[in-house]
N, C-alpha and C. Protein backbone atom coordinates (compact mmCIF):
# COMPACT_ATOMS: atom_id res chain seq x y z
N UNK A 1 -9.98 -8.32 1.41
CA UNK A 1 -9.19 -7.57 2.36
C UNK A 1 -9.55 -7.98 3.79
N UNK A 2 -10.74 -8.19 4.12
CA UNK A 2 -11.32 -8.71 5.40
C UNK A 2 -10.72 -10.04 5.84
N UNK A 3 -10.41 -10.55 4.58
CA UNK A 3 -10.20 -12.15 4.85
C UNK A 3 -8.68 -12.06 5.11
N UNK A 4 -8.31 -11.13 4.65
CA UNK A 4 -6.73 -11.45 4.58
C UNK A 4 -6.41 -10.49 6.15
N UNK A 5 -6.98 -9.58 6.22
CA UNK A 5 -7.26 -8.97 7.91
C UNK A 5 -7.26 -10.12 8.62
N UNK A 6 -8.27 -10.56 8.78
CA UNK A 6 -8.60 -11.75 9.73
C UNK A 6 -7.58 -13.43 9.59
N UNK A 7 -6.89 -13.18 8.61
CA UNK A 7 -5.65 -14.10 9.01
C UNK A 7 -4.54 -13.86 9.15
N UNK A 8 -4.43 -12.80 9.28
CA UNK A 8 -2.89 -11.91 9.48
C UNK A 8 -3.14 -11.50 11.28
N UNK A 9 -4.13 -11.37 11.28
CA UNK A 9 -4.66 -11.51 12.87
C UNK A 9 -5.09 -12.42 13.48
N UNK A 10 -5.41 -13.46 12.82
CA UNK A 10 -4.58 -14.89 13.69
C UNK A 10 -3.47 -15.18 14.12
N UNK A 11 -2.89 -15.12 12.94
CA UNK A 11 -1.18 -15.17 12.85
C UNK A 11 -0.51 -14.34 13.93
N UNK A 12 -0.50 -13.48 14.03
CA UNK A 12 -0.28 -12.61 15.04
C UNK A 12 -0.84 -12.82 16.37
N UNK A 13 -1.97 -13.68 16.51
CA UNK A 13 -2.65 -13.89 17.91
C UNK A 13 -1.55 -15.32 18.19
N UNK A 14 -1.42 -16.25 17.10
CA UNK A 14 -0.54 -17.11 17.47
C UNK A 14 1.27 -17.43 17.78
N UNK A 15 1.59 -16.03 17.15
CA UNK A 15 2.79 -15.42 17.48
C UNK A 15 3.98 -16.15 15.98
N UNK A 16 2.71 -16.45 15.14
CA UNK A 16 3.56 -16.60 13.61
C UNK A 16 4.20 -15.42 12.81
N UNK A 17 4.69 -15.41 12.16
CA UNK A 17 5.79 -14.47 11.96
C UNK A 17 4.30 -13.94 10.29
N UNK A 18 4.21 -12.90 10.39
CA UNK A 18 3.09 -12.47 9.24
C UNK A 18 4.55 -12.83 7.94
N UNK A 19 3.39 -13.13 6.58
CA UNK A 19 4.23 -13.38 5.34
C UNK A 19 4.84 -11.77 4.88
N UNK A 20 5.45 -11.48 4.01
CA UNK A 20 6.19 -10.34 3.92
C UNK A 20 6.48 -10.29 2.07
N UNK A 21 6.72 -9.03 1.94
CA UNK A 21 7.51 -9.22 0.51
C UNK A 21 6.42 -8.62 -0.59
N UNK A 22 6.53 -8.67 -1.73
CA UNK A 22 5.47 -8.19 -3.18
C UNK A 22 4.14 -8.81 -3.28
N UNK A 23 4.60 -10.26 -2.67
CA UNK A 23 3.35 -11.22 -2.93
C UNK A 23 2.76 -11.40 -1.55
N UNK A 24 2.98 -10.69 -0.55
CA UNK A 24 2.37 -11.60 0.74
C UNK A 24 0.98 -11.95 0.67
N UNK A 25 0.29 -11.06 -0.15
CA UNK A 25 -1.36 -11.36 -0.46
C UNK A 25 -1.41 -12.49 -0.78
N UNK A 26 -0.75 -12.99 -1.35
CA UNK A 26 -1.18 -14.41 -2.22
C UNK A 26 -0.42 -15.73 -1.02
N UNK A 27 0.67 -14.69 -0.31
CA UNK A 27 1.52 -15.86 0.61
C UNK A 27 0.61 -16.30 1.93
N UNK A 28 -0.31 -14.82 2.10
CA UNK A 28 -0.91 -15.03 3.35
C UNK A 28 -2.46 -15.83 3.01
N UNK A 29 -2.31 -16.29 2.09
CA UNK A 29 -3.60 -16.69 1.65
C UNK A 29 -3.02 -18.75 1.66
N UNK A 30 -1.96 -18.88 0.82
CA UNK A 30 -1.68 -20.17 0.49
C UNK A 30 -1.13 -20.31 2.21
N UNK A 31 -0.37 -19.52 2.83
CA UNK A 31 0.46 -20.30 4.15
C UNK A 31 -0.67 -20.75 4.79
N UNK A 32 -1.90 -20.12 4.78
CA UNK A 32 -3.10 -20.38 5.91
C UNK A 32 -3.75 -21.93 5.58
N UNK A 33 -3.50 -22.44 4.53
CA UNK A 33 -3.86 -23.55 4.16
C UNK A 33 -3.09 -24.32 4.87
N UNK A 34 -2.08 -24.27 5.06
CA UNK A 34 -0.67 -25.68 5.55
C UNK A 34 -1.20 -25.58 7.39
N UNK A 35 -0.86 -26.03 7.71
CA UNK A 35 0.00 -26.12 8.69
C UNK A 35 0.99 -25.98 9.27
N UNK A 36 1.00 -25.11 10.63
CA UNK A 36 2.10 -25.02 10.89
C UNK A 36 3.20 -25.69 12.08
N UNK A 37 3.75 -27.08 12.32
CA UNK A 37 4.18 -27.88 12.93
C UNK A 37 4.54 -26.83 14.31
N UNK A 38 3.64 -27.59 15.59
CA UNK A 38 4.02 -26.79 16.80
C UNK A 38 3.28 -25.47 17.08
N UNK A 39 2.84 -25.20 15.80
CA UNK A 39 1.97 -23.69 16.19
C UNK A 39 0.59 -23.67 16.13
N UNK A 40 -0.08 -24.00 14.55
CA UNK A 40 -1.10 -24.07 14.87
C UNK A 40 -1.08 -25.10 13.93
N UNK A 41 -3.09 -25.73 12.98
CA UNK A 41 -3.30 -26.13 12.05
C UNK A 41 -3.42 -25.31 10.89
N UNK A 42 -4.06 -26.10 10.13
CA UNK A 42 -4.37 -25.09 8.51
C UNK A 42 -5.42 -24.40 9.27
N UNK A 43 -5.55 -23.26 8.71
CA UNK A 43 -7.23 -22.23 8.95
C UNK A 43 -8.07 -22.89 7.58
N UNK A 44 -7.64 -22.55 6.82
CA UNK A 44 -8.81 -22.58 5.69
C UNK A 44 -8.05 -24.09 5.10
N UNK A 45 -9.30 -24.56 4.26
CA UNK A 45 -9.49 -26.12 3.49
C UNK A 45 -9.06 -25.86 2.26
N UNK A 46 -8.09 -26.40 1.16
CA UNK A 46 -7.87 -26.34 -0.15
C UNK A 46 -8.64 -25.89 -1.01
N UNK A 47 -10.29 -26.07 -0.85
CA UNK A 47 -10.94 -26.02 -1.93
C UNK A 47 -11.36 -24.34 -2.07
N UNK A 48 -10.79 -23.56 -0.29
CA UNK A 48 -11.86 -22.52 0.31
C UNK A 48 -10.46 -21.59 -0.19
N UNK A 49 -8.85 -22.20 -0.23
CA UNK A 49 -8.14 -21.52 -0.72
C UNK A 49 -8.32 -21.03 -1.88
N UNK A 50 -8.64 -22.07 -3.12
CA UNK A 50 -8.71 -21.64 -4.32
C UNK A 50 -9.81 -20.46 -4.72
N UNK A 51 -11.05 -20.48 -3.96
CA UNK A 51 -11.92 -19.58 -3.91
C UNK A 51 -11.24 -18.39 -3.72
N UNK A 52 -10.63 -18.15 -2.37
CA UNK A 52 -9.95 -16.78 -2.02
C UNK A 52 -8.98 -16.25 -3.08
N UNK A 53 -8.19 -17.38 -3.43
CA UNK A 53 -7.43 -17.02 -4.73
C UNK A 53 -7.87 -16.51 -5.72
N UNK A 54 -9.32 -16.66 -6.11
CA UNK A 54 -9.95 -16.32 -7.81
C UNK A 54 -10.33 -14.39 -7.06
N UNK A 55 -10.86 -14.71 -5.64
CA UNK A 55 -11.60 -13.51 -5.56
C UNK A 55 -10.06 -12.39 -5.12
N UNK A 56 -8.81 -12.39 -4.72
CA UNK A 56 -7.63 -11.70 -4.58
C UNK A 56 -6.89 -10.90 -5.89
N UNK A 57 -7.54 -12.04 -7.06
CA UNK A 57 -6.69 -11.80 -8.31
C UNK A 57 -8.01 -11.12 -8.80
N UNK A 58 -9.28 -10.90 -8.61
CA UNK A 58 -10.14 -10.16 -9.79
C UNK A 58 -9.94 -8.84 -8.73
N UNK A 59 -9.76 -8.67 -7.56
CA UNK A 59 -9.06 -7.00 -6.78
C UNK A 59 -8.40 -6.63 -7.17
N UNK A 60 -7.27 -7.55 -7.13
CA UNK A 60 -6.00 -6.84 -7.69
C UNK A 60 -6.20 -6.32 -9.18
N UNK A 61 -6.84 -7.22 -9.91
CA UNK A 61 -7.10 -6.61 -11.25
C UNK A 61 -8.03 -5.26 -11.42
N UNK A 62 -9.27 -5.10 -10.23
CA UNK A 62 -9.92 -4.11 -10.07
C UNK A 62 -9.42 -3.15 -9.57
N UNK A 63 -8.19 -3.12 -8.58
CA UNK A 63 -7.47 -2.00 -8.56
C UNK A 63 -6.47 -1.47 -9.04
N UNK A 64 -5.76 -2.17 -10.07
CA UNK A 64 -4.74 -1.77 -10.53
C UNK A 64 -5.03 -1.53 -12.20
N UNK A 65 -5.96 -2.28 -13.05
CA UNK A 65 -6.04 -2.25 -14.05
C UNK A 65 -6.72 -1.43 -14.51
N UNK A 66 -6.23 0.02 -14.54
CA UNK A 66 -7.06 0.98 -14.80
C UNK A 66 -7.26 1.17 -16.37
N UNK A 67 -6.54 0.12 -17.36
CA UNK A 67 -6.56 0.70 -19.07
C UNK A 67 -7.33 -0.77 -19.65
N UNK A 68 -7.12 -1.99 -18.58
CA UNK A 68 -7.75 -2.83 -19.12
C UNK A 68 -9.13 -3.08 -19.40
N UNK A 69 -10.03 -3.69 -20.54
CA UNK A 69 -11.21 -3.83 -20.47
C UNK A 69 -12.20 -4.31 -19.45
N UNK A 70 -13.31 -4.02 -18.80
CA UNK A 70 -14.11 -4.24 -17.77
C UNK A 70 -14.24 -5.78 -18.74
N UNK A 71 -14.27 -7.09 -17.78
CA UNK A 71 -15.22 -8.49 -18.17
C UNK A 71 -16.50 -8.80 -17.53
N UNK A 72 -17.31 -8.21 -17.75
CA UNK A 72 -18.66 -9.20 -17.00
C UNK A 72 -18.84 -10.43 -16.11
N UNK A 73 -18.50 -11.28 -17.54
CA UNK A 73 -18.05 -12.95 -16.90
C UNK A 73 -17.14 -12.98 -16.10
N UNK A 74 -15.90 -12.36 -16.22
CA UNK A 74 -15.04 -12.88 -14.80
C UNK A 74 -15.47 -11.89 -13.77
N UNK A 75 -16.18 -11.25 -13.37
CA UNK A 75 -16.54 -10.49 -12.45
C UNK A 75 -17.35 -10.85 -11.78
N UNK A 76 -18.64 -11.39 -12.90
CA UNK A 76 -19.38 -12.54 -12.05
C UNK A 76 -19.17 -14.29 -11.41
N UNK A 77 -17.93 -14.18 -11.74
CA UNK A 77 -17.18 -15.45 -11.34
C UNK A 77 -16.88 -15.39 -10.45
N UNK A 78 -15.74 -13.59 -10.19
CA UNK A 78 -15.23 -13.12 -9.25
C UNK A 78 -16.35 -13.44 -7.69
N UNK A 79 -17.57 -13.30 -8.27
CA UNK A 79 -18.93 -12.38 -7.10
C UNK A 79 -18.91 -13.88 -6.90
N UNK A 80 -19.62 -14.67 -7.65
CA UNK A 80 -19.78 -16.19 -7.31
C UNK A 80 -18.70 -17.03 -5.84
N UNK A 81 -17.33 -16.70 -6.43
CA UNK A 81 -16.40 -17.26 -6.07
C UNK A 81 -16.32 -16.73 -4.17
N UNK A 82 -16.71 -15.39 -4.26
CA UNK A 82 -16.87 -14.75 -3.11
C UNK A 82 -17.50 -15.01 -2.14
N UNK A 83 -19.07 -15.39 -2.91
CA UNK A 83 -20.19 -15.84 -1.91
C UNK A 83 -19.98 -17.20 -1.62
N UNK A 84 -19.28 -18.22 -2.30
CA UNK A 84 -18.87 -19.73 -1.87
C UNK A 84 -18.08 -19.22 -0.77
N UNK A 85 -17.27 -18.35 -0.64
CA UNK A 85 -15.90 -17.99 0.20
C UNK A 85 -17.01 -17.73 1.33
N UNK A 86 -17.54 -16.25 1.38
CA UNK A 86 -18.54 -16.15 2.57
C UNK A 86 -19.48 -17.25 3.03
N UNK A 87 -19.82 -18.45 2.41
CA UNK A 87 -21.43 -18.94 3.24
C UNK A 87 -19.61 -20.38 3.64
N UNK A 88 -18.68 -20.49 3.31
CA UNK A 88 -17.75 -21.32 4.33
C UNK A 88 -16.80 -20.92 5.25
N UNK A 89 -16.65 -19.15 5.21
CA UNK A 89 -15.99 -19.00 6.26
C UNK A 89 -16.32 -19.47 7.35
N UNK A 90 -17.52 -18.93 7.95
CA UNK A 90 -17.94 -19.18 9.54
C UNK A 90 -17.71 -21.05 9.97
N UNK A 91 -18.05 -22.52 9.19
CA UNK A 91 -18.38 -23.51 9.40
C UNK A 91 -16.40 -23.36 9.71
N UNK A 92 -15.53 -23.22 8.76
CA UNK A 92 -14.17 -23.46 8.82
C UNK A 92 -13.37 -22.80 10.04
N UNK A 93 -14.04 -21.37 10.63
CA UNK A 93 -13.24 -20.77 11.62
C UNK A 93 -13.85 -21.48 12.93
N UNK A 94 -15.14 -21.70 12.82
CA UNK A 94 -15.44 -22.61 14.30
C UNK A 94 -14.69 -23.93 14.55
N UNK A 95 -14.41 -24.48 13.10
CA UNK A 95 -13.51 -25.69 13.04
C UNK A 95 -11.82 -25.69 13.69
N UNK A 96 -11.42 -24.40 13.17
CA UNK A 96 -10.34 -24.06 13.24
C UNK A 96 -10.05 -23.78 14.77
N UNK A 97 -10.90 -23.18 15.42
CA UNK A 97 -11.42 -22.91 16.45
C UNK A 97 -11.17 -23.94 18.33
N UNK A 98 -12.00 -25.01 17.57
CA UNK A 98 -11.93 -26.26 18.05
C UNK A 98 -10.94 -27.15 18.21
N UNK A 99 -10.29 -27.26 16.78
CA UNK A 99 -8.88 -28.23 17.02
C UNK A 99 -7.93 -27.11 17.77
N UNK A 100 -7.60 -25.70 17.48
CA UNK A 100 -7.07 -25.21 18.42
C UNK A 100 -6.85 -24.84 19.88
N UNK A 101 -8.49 -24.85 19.86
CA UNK A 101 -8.65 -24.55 21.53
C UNK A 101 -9.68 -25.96 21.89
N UNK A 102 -9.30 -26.65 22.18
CA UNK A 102 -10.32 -27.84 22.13
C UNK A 102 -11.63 -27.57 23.58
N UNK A 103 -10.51 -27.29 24.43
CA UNK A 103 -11.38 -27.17 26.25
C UNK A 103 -12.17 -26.17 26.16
């Protein structure tokens, strides 16, 4: 939720139009990868997308799946996948940072 905060508030600092609709969780997660011609670059790196992706879908499953069985293993995949996500945010937003604001 933090992560998806903090790029929906980029987006908005850069005057991009936020994603919209059933899926924007998953839209505001993949658009941040591209580029956007004239506006900005990618925020996050392919590999840092797929991370955010594993850890969006074990939430959504933690908040909505109230009849399904608890998994251990994907939970600790989930946690894994998270802490790769946290120890590369900071190196990728200073990056992001830089090609945007270079001066």
């Amino acid at each position: 939720t933090s992560l998806e905060n903090a790029l929906l508030r980029t987006m908005d600092v850069l005057g991009e139009d936020r994603p919209s609709g059933p899926d924007w969780h998953k839209l505001v997660i993949d658009r941040s990868a591209r580029a956007m011609p004239g506006l900005r670059a990618p925020i996050l790196s392919k590999d840092t997308v797929q991370l955010a992706r594993e850890v969006r879908t074990f939430r959504h499953w933690a908040m909505h799946a109230y009849d399904d069985e608890f998994d251990p293993k994907r939970a600790a995949g989930a946690v894994d996948c998270a802490r790769q996500l946290a120890e590369r945010l900071r190196p990728l937003c200073e990056a992001f940072i830089e090609r945007s604001d270079p001066g």
